[in-house]
PDB file of N, CA and C in Angstrom:
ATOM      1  N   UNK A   1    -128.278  33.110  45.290  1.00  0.00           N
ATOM      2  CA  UNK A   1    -128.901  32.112  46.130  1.00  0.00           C
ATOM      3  C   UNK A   1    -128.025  31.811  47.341  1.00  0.00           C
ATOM      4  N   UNK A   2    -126.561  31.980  47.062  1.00  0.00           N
ATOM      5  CA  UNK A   2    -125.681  31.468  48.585  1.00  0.00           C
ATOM      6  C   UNK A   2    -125.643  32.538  49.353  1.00  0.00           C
ATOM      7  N   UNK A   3    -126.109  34.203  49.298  1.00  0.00           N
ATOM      8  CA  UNK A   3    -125.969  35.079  49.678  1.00  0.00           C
ATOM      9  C   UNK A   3    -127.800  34.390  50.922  1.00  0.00           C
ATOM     10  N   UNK A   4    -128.683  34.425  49.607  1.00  0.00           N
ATOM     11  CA  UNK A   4    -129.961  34.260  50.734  1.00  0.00           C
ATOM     12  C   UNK A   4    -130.058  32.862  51.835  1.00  0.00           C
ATOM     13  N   UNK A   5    -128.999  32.398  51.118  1.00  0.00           N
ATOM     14  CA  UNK A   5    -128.939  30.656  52.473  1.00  0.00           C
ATOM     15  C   UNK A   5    -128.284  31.369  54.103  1.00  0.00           C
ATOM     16  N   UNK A   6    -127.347  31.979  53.521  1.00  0.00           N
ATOM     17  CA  UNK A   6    -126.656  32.624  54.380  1.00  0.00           C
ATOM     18  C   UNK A   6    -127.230  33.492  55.352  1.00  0.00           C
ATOM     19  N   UNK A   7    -127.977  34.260  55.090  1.00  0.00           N
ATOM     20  CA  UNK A   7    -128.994  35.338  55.449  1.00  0.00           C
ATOM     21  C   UNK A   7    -130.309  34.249  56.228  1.00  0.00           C
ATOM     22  N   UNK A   8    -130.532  33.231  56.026  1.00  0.00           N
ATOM     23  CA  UNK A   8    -131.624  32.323  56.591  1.00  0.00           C
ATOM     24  C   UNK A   8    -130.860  31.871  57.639  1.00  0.00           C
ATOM     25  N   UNK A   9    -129.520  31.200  57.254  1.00  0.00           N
ATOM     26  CA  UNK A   9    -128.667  30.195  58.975  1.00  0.00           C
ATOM     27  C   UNK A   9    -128.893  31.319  59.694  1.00  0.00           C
ATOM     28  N   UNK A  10    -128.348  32.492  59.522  1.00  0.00           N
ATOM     29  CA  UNK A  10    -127.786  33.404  60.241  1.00  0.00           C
ATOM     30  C   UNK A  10    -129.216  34.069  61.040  1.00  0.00           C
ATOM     31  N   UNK A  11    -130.371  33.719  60.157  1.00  0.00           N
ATOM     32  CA  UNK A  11    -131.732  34.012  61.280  1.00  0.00           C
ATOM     33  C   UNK A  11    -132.067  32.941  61.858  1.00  0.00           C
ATOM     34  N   UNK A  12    -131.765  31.827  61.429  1.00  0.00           N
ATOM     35  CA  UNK A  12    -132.481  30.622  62.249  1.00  0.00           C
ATOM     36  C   UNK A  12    -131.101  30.864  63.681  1.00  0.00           C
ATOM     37  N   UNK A  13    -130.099  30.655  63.358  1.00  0.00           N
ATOM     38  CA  UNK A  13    -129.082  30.952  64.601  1.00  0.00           C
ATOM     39  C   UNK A  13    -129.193  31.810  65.619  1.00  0.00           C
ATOM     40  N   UNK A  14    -130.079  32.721  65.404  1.00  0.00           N
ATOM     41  CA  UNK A  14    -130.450  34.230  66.310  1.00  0.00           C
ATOM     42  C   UNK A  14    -131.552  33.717  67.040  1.00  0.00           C
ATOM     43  N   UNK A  15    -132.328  33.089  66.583  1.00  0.00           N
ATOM     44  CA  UNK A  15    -133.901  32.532  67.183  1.00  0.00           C
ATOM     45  C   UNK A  15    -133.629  32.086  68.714  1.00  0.00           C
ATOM     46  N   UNK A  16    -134.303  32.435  69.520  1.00  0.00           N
ATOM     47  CA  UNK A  16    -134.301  31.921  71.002  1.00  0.00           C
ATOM     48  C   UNK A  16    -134.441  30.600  70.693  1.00  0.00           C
ATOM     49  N   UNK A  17    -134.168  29.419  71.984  1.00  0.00           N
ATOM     50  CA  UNK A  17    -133.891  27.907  71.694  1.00  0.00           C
ATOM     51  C   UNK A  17    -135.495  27.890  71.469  1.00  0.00           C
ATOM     52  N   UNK A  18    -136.289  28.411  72.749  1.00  0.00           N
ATOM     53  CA  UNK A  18    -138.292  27.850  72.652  1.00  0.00           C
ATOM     54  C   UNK A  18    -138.800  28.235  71.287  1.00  0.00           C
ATOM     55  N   UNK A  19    -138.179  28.804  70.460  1.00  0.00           N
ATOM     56  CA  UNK A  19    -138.929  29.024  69.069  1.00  0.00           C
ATOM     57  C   UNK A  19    -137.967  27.477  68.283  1.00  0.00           C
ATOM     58  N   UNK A  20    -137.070  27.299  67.911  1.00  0.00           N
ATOM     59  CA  UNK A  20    -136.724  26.090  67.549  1.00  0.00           C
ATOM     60  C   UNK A  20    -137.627  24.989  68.010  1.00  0.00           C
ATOM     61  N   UNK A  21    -138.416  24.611  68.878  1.00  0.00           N
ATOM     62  CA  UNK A  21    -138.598  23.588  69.786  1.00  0.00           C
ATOM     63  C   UNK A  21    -140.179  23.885  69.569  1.00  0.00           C
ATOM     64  N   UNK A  22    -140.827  24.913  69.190  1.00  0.00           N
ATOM     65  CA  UNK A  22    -142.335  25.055  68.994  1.00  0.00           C
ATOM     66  C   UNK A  22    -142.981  24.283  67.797  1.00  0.00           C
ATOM     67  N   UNK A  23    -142.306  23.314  67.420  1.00  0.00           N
ATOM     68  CA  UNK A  23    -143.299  22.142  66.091  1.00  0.00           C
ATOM     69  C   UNK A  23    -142.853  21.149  66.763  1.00  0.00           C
ATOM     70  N   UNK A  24    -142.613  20.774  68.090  1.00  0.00           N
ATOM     71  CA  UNK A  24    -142.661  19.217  68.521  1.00  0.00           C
ATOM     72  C   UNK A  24    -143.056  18.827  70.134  1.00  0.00           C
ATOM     73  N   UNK A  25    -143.821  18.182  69.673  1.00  0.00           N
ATOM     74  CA  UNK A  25    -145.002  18.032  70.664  1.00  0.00           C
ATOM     75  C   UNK A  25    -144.740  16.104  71.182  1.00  0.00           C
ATOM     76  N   UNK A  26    -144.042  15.907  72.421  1.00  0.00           N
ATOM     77  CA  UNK A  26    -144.074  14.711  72.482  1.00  0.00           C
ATOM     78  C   UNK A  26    -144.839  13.673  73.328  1.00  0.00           C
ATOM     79  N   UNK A  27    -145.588  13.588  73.186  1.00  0.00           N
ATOM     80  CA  UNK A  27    -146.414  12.032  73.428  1.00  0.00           C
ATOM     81  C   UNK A  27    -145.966  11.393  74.639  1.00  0.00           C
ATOM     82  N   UNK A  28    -144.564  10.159  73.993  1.00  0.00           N
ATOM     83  CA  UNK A  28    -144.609   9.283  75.105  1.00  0.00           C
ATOM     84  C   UNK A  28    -143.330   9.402  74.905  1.00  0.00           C
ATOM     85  N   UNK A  29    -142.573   9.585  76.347  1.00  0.00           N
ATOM     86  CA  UNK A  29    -141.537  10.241  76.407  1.00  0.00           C
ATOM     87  C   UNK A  29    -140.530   8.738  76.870  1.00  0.00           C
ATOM     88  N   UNK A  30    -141.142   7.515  76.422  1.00  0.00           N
ATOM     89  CA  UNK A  30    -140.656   6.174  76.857  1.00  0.00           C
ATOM     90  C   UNK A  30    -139.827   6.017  75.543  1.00  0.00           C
ATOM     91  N   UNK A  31    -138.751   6.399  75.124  1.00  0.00           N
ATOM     92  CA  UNK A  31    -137.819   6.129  74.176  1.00  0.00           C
ATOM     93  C   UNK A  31    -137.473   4.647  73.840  1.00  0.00           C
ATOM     94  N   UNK A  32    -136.648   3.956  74.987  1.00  0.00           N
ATOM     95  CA  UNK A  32    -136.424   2.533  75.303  1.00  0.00           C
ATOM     96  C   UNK A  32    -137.820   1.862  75.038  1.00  0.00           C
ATOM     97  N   UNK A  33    -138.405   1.918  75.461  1.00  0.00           N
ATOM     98  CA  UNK A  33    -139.735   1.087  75.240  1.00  0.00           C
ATOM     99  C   UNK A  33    -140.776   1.047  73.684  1.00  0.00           C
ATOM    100  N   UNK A  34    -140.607   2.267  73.249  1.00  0.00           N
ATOM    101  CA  UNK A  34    -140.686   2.303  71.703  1.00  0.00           C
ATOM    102  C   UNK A  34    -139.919   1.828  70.794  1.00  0.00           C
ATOM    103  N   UNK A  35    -138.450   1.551  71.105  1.00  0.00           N
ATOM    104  CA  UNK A  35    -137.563   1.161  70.291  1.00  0.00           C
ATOM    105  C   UNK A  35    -137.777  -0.272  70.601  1.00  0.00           C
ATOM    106  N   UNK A  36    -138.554  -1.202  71.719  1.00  0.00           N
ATOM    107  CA  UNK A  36    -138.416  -2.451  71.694  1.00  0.00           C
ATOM    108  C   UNK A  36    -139.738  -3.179  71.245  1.00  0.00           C
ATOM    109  N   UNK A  37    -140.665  -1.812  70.786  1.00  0.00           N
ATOM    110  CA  UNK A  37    -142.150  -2.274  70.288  1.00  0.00           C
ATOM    111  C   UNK A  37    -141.976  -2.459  68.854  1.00  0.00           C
ATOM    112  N   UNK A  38    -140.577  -1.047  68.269  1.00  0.00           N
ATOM    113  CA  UNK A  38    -140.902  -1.058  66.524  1.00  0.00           C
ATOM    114  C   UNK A  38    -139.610  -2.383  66.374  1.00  0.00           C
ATOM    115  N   UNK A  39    -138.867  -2.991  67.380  1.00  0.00           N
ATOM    116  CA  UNK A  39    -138.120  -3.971  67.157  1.00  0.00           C
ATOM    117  C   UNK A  39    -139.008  -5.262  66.987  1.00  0.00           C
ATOM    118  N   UNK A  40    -139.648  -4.952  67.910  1.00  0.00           N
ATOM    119  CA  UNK A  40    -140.513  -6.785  68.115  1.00  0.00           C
ATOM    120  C   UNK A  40    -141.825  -6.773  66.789  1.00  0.00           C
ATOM    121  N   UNK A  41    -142.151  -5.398  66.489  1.00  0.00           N
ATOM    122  CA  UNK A  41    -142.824  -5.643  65.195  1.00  0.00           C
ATOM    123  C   UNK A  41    -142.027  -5.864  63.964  1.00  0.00           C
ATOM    124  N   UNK A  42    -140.878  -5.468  64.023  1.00  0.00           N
ATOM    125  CA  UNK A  42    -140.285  -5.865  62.602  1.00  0.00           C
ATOM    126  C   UNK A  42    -139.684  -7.390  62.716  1.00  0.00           C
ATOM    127  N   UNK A  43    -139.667  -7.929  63.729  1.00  0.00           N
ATOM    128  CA  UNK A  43    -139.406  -9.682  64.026  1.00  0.00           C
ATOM    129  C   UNK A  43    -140.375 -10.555  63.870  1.00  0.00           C
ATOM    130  N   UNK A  44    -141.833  -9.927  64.582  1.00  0.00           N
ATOM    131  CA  UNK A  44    -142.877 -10.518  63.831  1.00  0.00           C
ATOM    132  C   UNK A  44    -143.832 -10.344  62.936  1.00  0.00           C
ATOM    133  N   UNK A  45    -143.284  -9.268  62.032  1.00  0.00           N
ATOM    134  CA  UNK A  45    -143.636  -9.036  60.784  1.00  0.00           C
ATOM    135  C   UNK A  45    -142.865  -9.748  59.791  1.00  0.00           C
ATOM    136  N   UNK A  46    -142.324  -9.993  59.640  1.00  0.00           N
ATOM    137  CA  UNK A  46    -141.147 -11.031  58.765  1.00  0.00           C
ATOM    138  C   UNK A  46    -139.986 -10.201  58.500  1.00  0.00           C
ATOM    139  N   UNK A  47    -139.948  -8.959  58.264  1.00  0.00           N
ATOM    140  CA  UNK A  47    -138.829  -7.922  57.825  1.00  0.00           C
ATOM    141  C   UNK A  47    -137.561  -8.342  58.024  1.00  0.00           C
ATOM    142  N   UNK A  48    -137.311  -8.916  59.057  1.00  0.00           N
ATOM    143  CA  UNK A  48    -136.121  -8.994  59.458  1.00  0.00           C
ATOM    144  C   UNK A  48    -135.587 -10.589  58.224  1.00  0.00           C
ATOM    145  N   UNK A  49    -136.292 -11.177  57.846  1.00  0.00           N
ATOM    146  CA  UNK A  49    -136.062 -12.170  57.297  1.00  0.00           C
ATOM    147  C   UNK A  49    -136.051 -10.954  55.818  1.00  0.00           C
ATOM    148  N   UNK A  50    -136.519 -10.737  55.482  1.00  0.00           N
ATOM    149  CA  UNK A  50    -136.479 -10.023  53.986  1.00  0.00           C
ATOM    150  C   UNK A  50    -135.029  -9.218  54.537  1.00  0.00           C
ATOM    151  N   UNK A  51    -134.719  -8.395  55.202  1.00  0.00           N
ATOM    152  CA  UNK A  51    -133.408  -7.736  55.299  1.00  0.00           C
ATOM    153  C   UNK A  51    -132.563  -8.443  54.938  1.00  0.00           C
ATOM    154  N   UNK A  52    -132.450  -9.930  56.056  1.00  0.00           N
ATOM    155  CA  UNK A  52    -131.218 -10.685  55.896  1.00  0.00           C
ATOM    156  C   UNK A  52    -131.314 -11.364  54.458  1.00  0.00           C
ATOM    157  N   UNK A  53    -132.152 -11.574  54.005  1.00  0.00           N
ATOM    158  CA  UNK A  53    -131.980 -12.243  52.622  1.00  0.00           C
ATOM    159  C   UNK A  53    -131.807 -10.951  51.807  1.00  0.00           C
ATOM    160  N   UNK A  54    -132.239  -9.970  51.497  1.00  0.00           N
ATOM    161  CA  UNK A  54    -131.477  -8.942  51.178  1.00  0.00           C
ATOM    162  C   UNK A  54    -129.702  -9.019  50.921  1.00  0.00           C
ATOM    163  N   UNK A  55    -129.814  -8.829  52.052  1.00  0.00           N
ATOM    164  CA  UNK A  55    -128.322  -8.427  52.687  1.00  0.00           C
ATOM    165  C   UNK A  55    -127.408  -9.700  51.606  1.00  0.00           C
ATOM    166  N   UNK A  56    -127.616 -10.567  52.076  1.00  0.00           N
ATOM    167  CA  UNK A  56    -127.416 -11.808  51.334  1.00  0.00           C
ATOM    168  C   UNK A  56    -126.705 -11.996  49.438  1.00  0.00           C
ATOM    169  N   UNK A  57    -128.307 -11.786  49.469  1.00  0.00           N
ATOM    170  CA  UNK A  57    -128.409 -11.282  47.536  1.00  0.00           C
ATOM    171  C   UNK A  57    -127.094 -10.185  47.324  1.00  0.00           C
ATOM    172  N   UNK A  58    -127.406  -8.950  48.233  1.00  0.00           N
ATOM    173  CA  UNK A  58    -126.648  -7.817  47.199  1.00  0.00           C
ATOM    174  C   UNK A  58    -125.299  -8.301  47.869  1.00  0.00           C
ATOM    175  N   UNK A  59    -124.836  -9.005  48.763  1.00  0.00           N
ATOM    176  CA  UNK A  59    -123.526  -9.562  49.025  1.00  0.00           C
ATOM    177  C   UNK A  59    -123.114 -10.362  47.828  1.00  0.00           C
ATOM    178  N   UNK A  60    -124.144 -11.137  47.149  1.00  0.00           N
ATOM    179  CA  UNK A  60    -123.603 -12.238  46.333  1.00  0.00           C
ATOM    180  C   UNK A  60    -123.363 -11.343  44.872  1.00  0.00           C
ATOM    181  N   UNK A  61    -124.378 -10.284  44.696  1.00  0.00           N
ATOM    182  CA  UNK A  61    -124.126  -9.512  43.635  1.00  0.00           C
ATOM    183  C   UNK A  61    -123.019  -8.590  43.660  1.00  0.00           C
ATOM    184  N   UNK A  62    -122.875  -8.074  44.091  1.00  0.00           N
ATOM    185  CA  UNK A  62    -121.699  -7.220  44.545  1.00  0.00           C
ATOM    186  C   UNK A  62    -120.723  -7.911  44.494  1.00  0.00           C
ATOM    187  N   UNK A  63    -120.289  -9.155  44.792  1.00  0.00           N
ATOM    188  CA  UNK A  63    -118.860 -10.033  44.330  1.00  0.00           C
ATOM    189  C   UNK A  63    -118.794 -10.336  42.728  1.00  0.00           C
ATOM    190  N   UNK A  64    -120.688 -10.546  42.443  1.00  0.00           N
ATOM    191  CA  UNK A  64    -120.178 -11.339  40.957  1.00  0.00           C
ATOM    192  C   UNK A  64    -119.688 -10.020  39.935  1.00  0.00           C
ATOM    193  N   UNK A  65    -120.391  -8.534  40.553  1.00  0.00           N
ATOM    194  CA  UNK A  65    -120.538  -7.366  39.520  1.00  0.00           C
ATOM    195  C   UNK A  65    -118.995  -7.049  40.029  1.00  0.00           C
ATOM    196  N   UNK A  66    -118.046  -6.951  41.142  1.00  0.00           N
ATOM    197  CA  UNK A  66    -117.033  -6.306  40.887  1.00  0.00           C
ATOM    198  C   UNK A  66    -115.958  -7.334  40.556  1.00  0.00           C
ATOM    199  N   UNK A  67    -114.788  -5.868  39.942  1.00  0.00           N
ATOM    200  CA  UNK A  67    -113.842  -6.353  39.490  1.00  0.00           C
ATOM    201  C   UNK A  67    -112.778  -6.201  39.630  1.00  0.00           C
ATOM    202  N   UNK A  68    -112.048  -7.197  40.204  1.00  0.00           N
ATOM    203  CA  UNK A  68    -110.395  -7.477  41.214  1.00  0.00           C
ATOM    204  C   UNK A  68    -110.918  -7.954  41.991  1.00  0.00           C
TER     205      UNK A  68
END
């Protein structure tokens, strides 16, 4: 099996870059502006409140479960 992994990098590595790049097809090329749409939905979706209370909990667990 490490002989045929080997034999696969070593063809994917040979491939011209436009064959790597032929399964992605992009839309909206506004990066910044998507990252401040899936931000402002996870603020007013509540998520961000479940994270921080998250965060919280496994802080408080994580002190009571370890030891030293």
């Amino acid at each position: 099996m490490n002989n045929f992994s080997g034999v696969i990098s070593q063809l994917v590595w040979q491939l011209p870059v436009n064959m790597t790049l032929l399964a992605q097809k992009i839309n909206d090329p506004d990066v910044v502006g998507q990252m401040q749409r899936t931000w402002n939905n996870f603020v007013e979706s509540g998520q961000v409140w479940a994270l921080l209370i998250g965060l919280v909990i496994g802080y408080m667990l994580r002190s009571l479960t370890s030891y030293g």
